[in-house]
Protein backbone atom coordinates (compact mmCIF):
# COMPACT_ATOMS: atom_id res chain seq x y z
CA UNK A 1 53.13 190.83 223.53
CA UNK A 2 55.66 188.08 223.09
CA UNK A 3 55.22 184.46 222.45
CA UNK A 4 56.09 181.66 224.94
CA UNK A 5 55.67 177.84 224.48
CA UNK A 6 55.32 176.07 227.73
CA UNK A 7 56.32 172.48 227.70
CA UNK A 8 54.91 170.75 231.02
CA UNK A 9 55.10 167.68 233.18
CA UNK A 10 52.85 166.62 235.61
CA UNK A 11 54.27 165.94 239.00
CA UNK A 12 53.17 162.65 241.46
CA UNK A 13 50.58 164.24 243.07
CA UNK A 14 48.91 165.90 239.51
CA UNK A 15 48.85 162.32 238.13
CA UNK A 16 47.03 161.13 241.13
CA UNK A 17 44.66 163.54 240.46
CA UNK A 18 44.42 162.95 236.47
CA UNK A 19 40.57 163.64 236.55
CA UNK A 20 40.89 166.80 237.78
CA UNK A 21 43.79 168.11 234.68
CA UNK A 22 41.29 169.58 232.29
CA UNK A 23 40.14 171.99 235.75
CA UNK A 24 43.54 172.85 236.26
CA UNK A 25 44.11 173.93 232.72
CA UNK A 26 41.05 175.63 232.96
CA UNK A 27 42.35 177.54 235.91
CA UNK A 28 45.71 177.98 234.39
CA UNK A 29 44.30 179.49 231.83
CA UNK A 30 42.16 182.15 234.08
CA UNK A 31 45.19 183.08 236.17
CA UNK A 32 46.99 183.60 232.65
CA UNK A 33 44.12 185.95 231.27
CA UNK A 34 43.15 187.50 234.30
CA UNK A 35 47.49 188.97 234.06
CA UNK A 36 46.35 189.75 230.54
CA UNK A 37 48.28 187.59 228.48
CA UNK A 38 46.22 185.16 225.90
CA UNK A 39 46.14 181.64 225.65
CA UNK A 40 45.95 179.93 222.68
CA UNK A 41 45.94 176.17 222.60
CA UNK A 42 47.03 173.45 225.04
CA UNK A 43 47.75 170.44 223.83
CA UNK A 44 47.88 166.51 226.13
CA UNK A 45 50.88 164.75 224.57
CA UNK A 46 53.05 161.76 225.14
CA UNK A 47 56.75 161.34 225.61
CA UNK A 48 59.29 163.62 227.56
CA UNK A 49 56.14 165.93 228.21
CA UNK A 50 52.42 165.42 229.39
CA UNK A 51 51.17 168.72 227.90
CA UNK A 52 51.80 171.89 225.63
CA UNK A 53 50.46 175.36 226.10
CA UNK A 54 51.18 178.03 223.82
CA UNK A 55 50.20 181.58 224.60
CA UNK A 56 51.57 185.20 224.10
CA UNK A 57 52.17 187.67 227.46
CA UNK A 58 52.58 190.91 227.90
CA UNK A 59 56.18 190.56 228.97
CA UNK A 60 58.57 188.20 230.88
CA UNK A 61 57.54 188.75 234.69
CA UNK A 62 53.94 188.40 233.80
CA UNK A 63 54.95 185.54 232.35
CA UNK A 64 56.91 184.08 235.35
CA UNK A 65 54.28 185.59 237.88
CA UNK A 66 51.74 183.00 235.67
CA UNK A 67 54.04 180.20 236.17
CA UNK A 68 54.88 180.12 239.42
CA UNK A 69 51.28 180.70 240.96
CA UNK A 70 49.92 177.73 239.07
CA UNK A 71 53.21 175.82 239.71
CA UNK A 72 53.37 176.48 243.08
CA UNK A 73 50.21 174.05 243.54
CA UNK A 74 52.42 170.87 243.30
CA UNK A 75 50.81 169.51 239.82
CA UNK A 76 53.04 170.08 237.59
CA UNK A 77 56.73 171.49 236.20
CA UNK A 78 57.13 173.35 233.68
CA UNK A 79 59.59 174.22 230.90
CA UNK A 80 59.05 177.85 229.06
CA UNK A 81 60.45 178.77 225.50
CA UNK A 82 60.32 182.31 224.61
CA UNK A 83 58.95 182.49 220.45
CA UNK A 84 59.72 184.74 218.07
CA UNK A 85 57.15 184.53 215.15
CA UNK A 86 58.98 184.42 211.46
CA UNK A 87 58.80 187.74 211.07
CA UNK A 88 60.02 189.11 214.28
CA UNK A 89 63.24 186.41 213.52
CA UNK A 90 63.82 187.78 209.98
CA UNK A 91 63.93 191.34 211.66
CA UNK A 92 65.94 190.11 213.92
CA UNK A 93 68.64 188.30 211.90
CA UNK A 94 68.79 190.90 208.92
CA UNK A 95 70.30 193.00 211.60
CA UNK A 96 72.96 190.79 212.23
């Protein structure tokens, strides 16, 4: 499974609809589980992004497949890091 940190914003019509965020994550979160990947902690910020949700996937188009069905409801955009932990970097660069 890899790692990806997804860095969101929410659109007009999601901050309209502020009181219903913590449902969407919630849903986010089942559509991201239910393609098998795990979610480990969202976080509400403030400044060039509204939110933070990192969470590990069993590869890339599950991944994207997560994305865009929860995107494609209008409440938010998104911005997705792929992770590497420490270790997987050290492995990584000792092979350079």
């Amino acid at each position: 499974m890899s790692y990806y940190i997804i860095l969101w914003s929410l659109s007009g019509h999601g901050i309209e609809k502020i009181k219903n965020s913590p449902q969407r994550a919630d849903h986010f979160k089942q559509v991201c589980e239910s393609k098998g990947c795990k979610v480990h902690s969202t976080f509400y910020t403030f400044g060039q992004y509204d939110g933070v949700t990192i969470l590990e996937a069993p590869d890339d188009s599950v991944m994207m497949s997560s994305l865009l069905s929860v995107e494609s409801e209008g409440n938010a955009r998104t911005t997705t890091l792929k992770a590497f932990t420490y270790e997987e970097a050290k492995k990584i660069i000792d092979n350079l």
